[in-house]
N, C-alpha and C. Protein backbone atom coordinates (compact mmCIF):
# COMPACT_ATOMS: atom_id res chain seq x y z
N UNK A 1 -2.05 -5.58 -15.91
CA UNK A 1 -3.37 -5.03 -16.06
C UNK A 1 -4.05 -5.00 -14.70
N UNK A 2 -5.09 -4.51 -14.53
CA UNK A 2 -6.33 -4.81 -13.26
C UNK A 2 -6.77 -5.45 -13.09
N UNK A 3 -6.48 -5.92 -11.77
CA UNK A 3 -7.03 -7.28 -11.19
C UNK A 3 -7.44 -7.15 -9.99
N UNK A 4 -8.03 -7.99 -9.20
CA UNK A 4 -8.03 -7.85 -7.14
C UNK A 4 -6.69 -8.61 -7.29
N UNK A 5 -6.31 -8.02 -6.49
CA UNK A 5 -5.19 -8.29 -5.95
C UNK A 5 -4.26 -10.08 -6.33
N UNK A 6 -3.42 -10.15 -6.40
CA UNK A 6 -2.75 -11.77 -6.95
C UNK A 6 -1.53 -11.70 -5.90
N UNK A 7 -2.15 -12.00 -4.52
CA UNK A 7 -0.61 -11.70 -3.67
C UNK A 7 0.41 -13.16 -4.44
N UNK A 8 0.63 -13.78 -5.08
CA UNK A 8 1.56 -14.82 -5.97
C UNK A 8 2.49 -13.86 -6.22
N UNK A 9 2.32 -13.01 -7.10
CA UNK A 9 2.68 -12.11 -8.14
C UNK A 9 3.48 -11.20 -7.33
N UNK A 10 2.58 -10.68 -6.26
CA UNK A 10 4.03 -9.88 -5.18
C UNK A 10 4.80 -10.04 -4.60
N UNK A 11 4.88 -11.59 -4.55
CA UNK A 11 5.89 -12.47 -3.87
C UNK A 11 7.00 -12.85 -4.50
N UNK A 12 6.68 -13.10 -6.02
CA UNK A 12 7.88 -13.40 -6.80
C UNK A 12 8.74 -12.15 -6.87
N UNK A 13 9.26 -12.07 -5.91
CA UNK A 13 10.29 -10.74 -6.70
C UNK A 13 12.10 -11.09 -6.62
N UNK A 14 11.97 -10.28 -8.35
CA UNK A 14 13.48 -10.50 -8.72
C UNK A 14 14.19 -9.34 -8.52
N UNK A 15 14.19 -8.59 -7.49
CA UNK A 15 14.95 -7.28 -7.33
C UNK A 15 14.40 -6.79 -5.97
N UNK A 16 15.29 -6.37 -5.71
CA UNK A 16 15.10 -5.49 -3.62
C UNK A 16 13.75 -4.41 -4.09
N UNK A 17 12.94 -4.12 -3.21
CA UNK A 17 11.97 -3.11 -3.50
C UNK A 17 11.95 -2.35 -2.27
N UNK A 18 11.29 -1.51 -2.80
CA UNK A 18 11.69 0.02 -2.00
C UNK A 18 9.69 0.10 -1.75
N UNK A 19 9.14 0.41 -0.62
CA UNK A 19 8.03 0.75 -0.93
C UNK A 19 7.72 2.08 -0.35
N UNK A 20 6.66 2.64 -0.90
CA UNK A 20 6.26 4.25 -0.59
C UNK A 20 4.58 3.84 -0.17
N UNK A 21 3.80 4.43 0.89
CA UNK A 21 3.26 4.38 1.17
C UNK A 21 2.20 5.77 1.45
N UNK A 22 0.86 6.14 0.54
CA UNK A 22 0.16 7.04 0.69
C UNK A 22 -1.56 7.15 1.05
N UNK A 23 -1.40 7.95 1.70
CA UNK A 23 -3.29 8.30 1.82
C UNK A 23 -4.02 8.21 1.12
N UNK A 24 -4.91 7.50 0.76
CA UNK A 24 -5.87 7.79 -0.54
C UNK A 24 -7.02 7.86 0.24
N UNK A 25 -8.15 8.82 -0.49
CA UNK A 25 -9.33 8.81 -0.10
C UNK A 25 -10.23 9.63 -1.17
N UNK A 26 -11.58 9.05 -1.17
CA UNK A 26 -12.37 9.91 -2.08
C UNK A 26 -13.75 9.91 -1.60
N UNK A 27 -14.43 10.56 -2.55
CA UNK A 27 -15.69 10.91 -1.80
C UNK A 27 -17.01 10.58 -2.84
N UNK A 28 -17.58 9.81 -2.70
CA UNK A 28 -19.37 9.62 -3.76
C UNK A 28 -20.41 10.64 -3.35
N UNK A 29 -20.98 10.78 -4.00
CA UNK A 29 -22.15 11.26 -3.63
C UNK A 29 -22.75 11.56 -4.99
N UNK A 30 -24.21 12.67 -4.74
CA UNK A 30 -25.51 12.14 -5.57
C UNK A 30 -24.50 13.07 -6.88
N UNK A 31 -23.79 14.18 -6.74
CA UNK A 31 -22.84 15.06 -8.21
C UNK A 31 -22.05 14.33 -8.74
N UNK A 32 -20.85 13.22 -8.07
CA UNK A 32 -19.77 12.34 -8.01
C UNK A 32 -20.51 10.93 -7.48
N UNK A 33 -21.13 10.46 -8.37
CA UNK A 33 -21.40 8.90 -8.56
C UNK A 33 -20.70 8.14 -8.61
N UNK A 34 -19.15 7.82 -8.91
CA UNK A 34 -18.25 7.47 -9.21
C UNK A 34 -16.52 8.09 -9.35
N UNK A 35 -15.72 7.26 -8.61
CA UNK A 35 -14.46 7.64 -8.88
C UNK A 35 -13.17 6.64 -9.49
N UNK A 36 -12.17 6.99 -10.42
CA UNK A 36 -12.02 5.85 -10.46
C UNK A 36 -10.20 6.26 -10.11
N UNK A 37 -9.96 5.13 -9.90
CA UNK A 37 -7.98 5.56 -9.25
C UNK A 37 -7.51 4.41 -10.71
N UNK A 38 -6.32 5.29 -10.90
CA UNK A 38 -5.76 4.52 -12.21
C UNK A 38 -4.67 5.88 -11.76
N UNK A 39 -3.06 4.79 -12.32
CA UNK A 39 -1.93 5.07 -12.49
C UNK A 39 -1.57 5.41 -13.85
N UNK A 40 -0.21 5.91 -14.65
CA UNK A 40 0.18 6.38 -15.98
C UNK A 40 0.69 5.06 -15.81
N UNK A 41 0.02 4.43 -17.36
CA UNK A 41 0.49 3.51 -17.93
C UNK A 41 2.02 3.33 -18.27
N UNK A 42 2.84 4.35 -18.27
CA UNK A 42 4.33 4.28 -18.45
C UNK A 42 5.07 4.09 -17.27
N UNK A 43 4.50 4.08 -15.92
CA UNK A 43 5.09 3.75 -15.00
C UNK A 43 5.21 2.07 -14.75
N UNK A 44 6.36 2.20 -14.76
CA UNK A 44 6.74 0.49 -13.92
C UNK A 44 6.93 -0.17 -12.98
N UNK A 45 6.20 0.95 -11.47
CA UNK A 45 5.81 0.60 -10.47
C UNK A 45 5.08 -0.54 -10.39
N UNK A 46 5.00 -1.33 -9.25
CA UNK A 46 3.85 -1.52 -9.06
C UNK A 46 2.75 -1.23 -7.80
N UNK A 47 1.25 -0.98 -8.69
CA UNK A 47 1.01 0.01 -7.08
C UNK A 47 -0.40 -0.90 -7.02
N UNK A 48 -0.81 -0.49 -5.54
CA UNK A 48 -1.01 -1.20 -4.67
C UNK A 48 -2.73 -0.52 -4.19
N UNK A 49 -3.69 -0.58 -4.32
CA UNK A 49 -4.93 -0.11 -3.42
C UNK A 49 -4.91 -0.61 -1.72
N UNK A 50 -4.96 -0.62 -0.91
CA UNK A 50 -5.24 -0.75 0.27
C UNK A 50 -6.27 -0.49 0.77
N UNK A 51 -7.69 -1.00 0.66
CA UNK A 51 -8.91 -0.09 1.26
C UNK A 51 -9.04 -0.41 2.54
N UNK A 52 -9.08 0.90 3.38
CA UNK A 52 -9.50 0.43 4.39
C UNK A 52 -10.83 0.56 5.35
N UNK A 53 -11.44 1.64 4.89
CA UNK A 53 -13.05 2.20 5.48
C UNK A 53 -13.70 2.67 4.59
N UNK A 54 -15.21 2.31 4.35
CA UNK A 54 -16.24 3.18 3.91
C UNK A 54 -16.48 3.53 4.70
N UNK A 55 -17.07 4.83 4.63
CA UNK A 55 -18.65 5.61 5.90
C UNK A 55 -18.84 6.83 4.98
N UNK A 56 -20.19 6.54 6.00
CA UNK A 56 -21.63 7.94 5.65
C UNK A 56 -20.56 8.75 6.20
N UNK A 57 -20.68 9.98 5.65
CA UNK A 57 -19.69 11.33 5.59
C UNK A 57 -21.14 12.18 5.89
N UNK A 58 -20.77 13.63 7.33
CA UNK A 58 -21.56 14.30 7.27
C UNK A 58 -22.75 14.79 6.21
N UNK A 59 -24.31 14.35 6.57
CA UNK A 59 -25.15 15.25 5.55
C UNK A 59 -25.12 13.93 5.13
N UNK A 60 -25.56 12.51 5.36
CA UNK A 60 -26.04 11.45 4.55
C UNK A 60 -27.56 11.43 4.99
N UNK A 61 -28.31 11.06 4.20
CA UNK A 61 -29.55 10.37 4.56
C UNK A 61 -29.75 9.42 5.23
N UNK A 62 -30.98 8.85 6.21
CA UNK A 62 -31.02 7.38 6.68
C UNK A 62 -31.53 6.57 5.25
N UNK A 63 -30.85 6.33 4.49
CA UNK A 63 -31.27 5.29 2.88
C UNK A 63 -30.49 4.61 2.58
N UNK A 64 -30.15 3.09 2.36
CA UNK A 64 -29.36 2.92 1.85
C UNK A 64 -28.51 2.85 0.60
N UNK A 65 -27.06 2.99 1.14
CA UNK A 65 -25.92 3.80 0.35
C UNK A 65 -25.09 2.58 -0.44
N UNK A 66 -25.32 1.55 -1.30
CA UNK A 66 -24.41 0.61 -2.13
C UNK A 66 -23.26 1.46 -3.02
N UNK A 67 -22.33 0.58 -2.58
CA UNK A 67 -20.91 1.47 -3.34
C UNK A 67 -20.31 -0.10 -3.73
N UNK A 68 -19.86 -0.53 -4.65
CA UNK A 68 -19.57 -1.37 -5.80
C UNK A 68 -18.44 -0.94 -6.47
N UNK A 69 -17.68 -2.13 -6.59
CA UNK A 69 -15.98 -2.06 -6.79
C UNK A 69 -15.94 -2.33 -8.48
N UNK A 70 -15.62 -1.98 -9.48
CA UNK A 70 -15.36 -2.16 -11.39
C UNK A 70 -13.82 -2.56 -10.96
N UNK A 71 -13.32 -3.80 -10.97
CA UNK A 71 -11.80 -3.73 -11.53
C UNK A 71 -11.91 -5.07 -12.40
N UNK A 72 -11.41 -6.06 -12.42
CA UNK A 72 -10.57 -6.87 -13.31
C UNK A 72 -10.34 -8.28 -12.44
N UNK A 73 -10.67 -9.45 -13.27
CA UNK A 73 -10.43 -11.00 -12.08
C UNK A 73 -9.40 -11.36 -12.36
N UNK A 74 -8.64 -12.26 -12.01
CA UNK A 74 -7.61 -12.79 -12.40
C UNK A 74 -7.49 -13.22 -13.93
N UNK A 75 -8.60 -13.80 -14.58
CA UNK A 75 -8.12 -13.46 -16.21
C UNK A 75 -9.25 -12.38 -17.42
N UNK A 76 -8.45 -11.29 -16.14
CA UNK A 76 -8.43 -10.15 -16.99
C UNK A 76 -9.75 -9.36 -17.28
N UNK A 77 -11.26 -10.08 -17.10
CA UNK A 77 -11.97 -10.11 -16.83
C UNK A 77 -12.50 -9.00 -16.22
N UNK A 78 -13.81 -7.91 -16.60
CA UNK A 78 -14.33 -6.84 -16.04
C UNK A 78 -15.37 -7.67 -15.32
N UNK A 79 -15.20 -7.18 -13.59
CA UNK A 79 -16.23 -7.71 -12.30
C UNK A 79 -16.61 -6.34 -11.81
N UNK A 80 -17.63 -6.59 -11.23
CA UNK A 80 -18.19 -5.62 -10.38
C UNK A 80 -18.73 -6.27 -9.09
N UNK A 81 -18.16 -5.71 -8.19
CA UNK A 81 -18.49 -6.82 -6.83
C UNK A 81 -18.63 -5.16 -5.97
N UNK A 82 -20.29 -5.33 -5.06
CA UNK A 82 -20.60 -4.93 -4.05
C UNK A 82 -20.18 -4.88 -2.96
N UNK A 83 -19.55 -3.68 -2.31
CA UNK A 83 -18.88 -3.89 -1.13
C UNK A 83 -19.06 -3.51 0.02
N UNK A 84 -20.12 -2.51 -0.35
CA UNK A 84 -20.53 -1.92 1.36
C UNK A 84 -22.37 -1.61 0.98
N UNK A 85 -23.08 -1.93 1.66
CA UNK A 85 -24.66 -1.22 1.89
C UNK A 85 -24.28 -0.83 2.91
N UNK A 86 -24.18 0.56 3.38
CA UNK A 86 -24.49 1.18 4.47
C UNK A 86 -25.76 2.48 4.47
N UNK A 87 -25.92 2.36 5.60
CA UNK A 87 -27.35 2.57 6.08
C UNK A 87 -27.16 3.77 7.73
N UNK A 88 -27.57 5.32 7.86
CA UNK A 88 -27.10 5.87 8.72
C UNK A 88 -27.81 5.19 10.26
N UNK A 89 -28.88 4.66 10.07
CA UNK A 89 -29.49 4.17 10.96
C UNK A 89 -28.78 2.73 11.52
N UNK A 90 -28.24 2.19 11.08
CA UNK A 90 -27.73 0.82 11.13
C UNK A 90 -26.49 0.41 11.03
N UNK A 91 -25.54 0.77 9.70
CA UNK A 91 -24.46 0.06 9.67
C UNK A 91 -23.43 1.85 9.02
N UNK A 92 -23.13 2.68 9.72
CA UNK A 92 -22.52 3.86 9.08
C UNK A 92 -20.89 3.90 8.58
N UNK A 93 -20.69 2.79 8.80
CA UNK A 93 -19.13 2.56 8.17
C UNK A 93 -18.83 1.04 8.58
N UNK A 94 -18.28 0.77 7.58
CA UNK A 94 -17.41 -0.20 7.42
C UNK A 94 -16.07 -0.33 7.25
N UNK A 95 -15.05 -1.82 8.41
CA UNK A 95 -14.15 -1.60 8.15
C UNK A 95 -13.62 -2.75 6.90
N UNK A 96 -13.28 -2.21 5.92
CA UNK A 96 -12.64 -3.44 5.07
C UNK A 96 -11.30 -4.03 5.00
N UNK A 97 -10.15 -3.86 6.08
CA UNK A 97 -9.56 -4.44 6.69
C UNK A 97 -8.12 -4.53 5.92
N UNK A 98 -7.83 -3.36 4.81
CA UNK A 98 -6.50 -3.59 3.88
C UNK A 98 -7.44 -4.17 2.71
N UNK A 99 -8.41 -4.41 2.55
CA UNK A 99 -8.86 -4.80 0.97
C UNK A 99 -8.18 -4.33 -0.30
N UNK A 100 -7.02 -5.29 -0.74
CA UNK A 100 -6.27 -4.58 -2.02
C UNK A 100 -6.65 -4.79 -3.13
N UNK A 101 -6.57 -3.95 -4.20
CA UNK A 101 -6.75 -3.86 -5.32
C UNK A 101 -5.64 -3.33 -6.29
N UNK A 102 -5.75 -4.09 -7.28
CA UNK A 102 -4.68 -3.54 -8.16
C UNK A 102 -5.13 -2.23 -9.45
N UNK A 103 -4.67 -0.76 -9.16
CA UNK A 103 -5.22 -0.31 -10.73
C UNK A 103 -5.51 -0.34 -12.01
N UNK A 104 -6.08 -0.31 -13.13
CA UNK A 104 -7.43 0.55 -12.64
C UNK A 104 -8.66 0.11 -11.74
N UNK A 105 -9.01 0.76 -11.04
CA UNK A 105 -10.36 0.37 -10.08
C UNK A 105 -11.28 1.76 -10.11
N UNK A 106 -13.06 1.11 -10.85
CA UNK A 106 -13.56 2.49 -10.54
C UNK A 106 -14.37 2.04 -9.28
N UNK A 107 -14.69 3.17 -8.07
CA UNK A 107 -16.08 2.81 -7.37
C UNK A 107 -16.54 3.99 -7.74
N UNK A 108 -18.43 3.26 -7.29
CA UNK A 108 -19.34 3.84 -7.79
C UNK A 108 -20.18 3.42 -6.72
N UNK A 109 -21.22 4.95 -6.54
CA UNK A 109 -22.67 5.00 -5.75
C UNK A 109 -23.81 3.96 -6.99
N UNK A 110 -23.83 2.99 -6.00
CA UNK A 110 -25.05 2.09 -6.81
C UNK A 110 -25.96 2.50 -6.83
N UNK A 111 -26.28 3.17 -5.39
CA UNK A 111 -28.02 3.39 -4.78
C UNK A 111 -27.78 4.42 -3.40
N UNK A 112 -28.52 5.45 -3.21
CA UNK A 112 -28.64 6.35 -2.36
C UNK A 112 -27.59 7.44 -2.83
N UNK A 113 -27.65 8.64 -2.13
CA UNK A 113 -27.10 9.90 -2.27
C UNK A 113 -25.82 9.99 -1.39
N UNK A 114 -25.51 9.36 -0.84
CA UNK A 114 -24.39 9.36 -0.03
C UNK A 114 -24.14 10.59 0.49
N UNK A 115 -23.74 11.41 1.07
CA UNK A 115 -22.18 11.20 0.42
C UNK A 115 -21.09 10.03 1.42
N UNK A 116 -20.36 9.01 0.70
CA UNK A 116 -19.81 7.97 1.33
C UNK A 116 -17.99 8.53 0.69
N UNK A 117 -17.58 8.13 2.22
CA UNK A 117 -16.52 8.73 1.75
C UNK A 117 -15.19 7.33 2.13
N UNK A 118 -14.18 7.24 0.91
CA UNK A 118 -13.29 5.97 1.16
C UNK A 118 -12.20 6.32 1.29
N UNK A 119 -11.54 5.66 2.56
CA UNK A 119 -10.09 5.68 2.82
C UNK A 119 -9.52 4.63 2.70
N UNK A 120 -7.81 4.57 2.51
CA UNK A 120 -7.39 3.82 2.40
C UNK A 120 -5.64 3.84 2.46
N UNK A 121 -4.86 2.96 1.80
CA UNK A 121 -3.54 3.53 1.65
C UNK A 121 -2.85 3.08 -0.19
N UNK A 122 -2.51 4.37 -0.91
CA UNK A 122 -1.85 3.84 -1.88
C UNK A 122 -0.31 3.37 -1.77
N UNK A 123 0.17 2.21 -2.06
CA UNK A 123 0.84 1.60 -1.75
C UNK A 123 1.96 1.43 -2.68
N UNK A 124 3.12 2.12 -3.20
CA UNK A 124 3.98 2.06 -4.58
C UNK A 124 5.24 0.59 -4.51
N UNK A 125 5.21 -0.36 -5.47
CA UNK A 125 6.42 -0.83 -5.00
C UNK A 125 7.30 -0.48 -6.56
N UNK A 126 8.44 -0.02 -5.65
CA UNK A 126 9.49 0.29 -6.83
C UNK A 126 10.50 -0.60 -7.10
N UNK A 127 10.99 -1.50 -7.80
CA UNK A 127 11.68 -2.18 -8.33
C UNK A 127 13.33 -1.62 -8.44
N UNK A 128 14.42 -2.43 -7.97
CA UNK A 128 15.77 -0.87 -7.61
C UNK A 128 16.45 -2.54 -8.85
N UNK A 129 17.11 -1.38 -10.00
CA UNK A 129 17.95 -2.55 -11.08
C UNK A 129 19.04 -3.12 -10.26
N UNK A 130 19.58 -3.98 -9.91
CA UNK A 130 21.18 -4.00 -8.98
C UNK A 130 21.43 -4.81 -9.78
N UNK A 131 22.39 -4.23 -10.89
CA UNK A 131 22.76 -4.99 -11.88
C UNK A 131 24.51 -5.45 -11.98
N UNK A 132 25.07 -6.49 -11.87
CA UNK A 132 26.50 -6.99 -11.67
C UNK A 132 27.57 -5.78 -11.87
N UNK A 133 27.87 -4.76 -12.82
CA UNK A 133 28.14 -3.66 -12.86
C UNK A 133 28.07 -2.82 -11.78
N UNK A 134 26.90 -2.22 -11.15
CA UNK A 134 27.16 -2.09 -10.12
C UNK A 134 27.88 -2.43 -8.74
N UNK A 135 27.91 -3.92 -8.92
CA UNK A 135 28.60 -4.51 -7.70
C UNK A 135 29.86 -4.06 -7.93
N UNK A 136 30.53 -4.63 -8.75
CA UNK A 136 31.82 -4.40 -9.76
C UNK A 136 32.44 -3.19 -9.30
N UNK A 137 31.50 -2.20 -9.53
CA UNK A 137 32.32 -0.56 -9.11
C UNK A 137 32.43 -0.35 -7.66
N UNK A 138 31.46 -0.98 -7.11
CA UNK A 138 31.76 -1.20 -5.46
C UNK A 138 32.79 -1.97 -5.16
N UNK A 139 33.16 -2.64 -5.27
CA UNK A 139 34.82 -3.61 -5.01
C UNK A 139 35.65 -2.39 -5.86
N UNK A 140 35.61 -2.40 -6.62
CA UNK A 140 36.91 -1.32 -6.90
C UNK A 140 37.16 0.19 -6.51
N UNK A 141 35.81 0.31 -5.59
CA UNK A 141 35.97 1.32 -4.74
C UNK A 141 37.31 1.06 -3.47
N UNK A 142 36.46 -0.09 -2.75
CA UNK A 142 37.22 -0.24 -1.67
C UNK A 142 38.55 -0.84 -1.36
N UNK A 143 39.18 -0.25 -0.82
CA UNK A 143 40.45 0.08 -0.83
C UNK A 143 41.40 -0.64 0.32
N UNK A 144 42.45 -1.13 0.34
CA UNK A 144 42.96 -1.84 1.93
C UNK A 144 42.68 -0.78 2.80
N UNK A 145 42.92 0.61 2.43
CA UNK A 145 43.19 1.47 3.92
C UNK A 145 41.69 1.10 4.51
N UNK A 146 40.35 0.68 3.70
CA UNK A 146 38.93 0.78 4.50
C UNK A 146 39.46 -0.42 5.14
N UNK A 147 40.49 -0.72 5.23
CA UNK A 147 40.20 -2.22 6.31
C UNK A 147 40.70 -2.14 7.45
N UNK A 148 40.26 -2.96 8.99
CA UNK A 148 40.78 -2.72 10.25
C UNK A 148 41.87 -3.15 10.29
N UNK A 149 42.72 -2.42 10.75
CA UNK A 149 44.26 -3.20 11.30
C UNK A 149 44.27 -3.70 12.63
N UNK A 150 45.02 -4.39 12.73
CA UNK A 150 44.67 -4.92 14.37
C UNK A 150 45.09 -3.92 15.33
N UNK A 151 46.06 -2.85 14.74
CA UNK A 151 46.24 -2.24 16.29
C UNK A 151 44.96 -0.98 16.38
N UNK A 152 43.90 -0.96 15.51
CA UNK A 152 42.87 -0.60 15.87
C UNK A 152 41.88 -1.05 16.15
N UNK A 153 41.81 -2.33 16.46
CA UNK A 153 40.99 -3.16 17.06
C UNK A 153 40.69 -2.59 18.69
N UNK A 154 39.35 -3.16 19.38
CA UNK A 154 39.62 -2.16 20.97
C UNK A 154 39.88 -3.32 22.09
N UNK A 155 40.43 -3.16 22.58
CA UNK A 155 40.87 -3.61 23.86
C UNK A 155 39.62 -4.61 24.19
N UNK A 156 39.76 -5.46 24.69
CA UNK A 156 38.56 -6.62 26.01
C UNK A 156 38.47 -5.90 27.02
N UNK A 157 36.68 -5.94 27.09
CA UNK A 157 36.62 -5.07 28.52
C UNK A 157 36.87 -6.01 29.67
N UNK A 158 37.53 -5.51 30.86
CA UNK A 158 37.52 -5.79 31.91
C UNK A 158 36.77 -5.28 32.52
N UNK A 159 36.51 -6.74 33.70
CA UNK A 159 35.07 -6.94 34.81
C UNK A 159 35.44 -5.37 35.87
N UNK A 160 34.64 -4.80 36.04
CA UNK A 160 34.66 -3.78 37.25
C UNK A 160 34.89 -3.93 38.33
N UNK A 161 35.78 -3.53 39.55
CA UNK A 161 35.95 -4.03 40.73
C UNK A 161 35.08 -3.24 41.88
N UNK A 162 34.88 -4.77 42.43
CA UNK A 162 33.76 -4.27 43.88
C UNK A 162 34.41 -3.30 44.68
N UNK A 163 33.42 -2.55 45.33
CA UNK A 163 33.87 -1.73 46.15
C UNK A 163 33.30 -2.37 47.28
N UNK A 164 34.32 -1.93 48.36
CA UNK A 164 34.48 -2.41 49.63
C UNK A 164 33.61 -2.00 50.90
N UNK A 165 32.50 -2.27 51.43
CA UNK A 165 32.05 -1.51 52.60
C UNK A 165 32.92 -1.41 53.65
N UNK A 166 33.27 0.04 54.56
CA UNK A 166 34.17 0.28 55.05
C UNK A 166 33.27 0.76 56.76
């Protein structure tokens, strides 16, 4: 389910993972109050939020702009935690430094017209089955001829000889 992030949970892993790494970004403002990133529940990825910047996006007001994170605490729990007041006069972006989140996550314009715009990286980890079977068909692939014989082994290099000033 949705949570902030449980790096525990990404650590335990029982299988090699493959990861894919993408751009995410979206945009608030006074039409789009809110966006929210969520994956298909039938996938058995696991994916990854990465936030890495808010900012005032051309055409903001000097007012301040609260943008506020909806995901999930560790038990399971709907939070809403404040993450950026920015202000064009004062503070016009913030860096949030890899701030991960796990999907679903909505943000939302708390206060001001923004438009505030968020980048970040979506982050996929794919789980690869390597199941004993597999190994199995790999050994009975390989064959003596894949093996080195010694008379194809290469020679020891020999040291180079000085040349002589004449």
């Amino acid at each position: 389910m949705a949570d902030f992030l449980d790096l525990e949970s990404v650590n335990e892993v029982e299988a090699p993972i493959c990861t894919s790494s993408f751009l995410f970004g979206c945009e608030l403002n006074s039409s789009a109050r809110s966006y929210t990133f969520k994956v298909s529940e039938e996938d058995d990825s696991d994916h990854i939020l990465a936030l890495n910047t808010v900012c005032l996006s051309e055409g903001a007001k000097d007012e301040c702009n609260i943008v506020e994170i909806v995901g999930r605490d560790y038990q399971n729990q709907e939070i809403a935690v404040p993450v950026a007041n920015l202000k064009l006069s004062c503070q016009p972006w913030l860096n949030l430094d890899d701030f991960m989140l796990r999907p679903p996550v909505t943000f939302s314009l708390r206060s001001g017209s923004g438009p505030v715009h968020l980048a970040g990286q979506h982050q996929i980890l794919h789980r690869k089955d390597l199941s004993d079977d597999e190994f199995s068909e790999e050994e009975e692939d390989f064959s003596e001829e894949d093996e080195f014989s010694e008379e194809e082994e290469l020679s020891p290099i020999k040291p180079a000889k000085k040349q002589r000033k004449s």
